[in-house]
Each structure stands twice: as structure tokens, then as C-alpha cells.
Protein backbone atom coordinates (compact mmCIF):
# COMPACT_ATOMS: atom_id res chain seq x y z
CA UNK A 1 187.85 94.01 106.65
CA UNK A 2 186.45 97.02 108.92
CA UNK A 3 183.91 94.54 110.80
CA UNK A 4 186.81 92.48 111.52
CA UNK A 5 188.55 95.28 112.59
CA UNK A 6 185.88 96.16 115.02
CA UNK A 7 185.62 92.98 116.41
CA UNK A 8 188.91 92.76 117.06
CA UNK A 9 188.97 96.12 118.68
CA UNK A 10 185.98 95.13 120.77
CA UNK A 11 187.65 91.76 122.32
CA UNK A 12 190.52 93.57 122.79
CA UNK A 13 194.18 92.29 122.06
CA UNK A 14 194.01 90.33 125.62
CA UNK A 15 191.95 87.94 124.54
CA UNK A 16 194.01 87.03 121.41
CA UNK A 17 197.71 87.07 123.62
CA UNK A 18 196.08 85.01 126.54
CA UNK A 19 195.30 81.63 123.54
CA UNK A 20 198.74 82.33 122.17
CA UNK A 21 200.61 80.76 124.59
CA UNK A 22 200.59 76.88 124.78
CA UNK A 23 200.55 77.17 129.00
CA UNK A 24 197.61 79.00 128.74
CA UNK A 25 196.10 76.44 126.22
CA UNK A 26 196.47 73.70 128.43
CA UNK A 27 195.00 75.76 131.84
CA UNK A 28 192.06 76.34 129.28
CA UNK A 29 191.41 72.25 128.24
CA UNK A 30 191.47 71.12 131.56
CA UNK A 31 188.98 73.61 132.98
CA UNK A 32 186.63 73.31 129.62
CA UNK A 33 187.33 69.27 130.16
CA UNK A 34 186.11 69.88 133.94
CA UNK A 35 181.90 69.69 135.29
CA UNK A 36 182.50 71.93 137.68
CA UNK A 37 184.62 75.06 138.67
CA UNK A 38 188.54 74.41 139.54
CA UNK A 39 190.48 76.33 142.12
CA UNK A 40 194.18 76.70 141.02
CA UNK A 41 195.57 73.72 142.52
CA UNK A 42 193.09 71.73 140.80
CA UNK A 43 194.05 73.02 137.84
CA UNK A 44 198.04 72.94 138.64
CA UNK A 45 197.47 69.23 139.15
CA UNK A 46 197.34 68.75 135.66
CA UNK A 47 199.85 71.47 134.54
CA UNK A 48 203.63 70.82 133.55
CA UNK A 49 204.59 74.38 135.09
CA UNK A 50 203.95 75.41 138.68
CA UNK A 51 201.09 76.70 140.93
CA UNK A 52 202.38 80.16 140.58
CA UNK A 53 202.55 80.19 136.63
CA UNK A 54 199.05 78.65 136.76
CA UNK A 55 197.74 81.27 139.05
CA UNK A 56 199.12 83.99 136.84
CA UNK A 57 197.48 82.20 133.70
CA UNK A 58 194.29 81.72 135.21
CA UNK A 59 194.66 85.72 136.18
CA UNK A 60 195.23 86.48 132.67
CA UNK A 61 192.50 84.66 131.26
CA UNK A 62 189.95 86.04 133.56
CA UNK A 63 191.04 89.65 132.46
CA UNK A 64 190.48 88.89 128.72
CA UNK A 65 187.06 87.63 129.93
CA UNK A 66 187.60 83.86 128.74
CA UNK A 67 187.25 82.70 132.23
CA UNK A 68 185.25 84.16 135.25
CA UNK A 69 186.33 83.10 138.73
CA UNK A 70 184.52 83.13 142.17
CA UNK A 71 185.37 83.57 145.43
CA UNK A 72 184.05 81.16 148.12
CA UNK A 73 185.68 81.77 151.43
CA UNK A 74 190.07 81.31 151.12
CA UNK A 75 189.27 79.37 147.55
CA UNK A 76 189.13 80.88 143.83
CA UNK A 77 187.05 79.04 141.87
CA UNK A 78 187.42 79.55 138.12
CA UNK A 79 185.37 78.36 134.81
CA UNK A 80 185.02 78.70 131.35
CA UNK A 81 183.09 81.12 130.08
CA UNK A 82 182.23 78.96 127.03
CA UNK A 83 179.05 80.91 125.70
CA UNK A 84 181.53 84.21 125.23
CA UNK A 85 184.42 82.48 124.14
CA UNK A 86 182.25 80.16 121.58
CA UNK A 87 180.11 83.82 120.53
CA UNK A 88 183.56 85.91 119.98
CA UNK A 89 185.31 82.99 117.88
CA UNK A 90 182.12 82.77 115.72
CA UNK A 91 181.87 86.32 115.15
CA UNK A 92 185.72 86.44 113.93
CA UNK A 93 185.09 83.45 111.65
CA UNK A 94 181.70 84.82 109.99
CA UNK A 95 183.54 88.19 109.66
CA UNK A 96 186.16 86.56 108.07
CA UNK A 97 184.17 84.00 106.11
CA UNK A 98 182.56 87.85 104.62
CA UNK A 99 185.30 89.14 104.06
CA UNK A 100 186.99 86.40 102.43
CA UNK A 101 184.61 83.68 101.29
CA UNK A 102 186.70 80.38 100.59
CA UNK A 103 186.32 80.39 97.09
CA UNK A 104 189.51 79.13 96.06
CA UNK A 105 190.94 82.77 95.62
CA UNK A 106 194.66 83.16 97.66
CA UNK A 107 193.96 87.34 98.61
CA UNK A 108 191.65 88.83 100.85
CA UNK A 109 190.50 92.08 100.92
């Protein structure tokens, strides 16, 4: 369980709260769903809760490193960072696939 631990302490509990809430979730699918970077209104366009919320979202993803974002004159253009996101998920999974294999047993650790 102490690798997980350290993983865990290395991404930090921001990146766990920023997928917990379904808002966020939905910011996240439309720019992995998108070619290209989205500004915020781009993204708000396919949002149920307002530009604001979005922006504020997007802000919180950035800081837990799941998205990076770049400036280009009055517009904020923001993208996935996929290869992190995909490398940090992975790591959790083969920690916890080490720490308890699927065997059929109900405990871990």
C-alpha cells in the first residue's frame, strides 16, 4: 500500500477533487473529444452551467496539471494533457493491481 501512498502523495489530492465533480467531467470530455485547443467559450458551448463555472473548472484542472492552457493574445487556449493524465491513472491501477491482485480475495492489504 506505501507505493500507492506515494503516488497519491505525488499527484497530489487536486488531481483526485478536480475528476470528482461531474461539471468538471464533462469540461474534461469535450476538450479530450476536441482536435485542437478550446478557449472557454468553446468549451461553455457545450456545458449545462455557465461561462464563469467553466472558467473556474478549466482553472482548476490546469492547477492539478490535467490540462495545460496557452495564452495567444486576449484568448486562453486549453488542452488535455492526455500523456500525464493516461501515465498517473496507470500508475494508480498497477500500484493497485500489486497491491491487490484480483484474485477473487474481498481484502486488500
Amino acid at each position: 500500500m506505501s507505493e500507492l501512498n506515494a503516488i497519491v502523495d505525488e499527484l497530489g489530492t487536486d488531481f483526485f477533487k478536480a475528476l470528482s465533480d461531474p461539471s468538471r467531467i464533462q469540461v474534461l470530455l469535450r476538450l479530450a473529444s476536441s482536435p485542437n485547443p478550446c478557449t472557454v467559450s468553446q468549451v461553455a458551448e457545450d456545458c449545462t452551467v455557465d461561462l464563469s463555472v467553466v472558467s473556474r473548472h478549466l482553472s482548476q484542472l490546469k492547477r492539478a496539471g490535467i490540462l495545460s492552457a496557452e495564452k495567444q493574445g486576449r484568448e486562453v487556449y486549453y488542452r488535455l494533457n492526455t500523456v500525464s493524465v493516461v501515465k498517473a491513472l496507470r500508475q494508480c491501477a498497477d500500484a493497485l493491481e500489486r497491491c491487490c491482485p484480483v484474485t477473487g480475495v474481498t481484502s486488500c492489504c
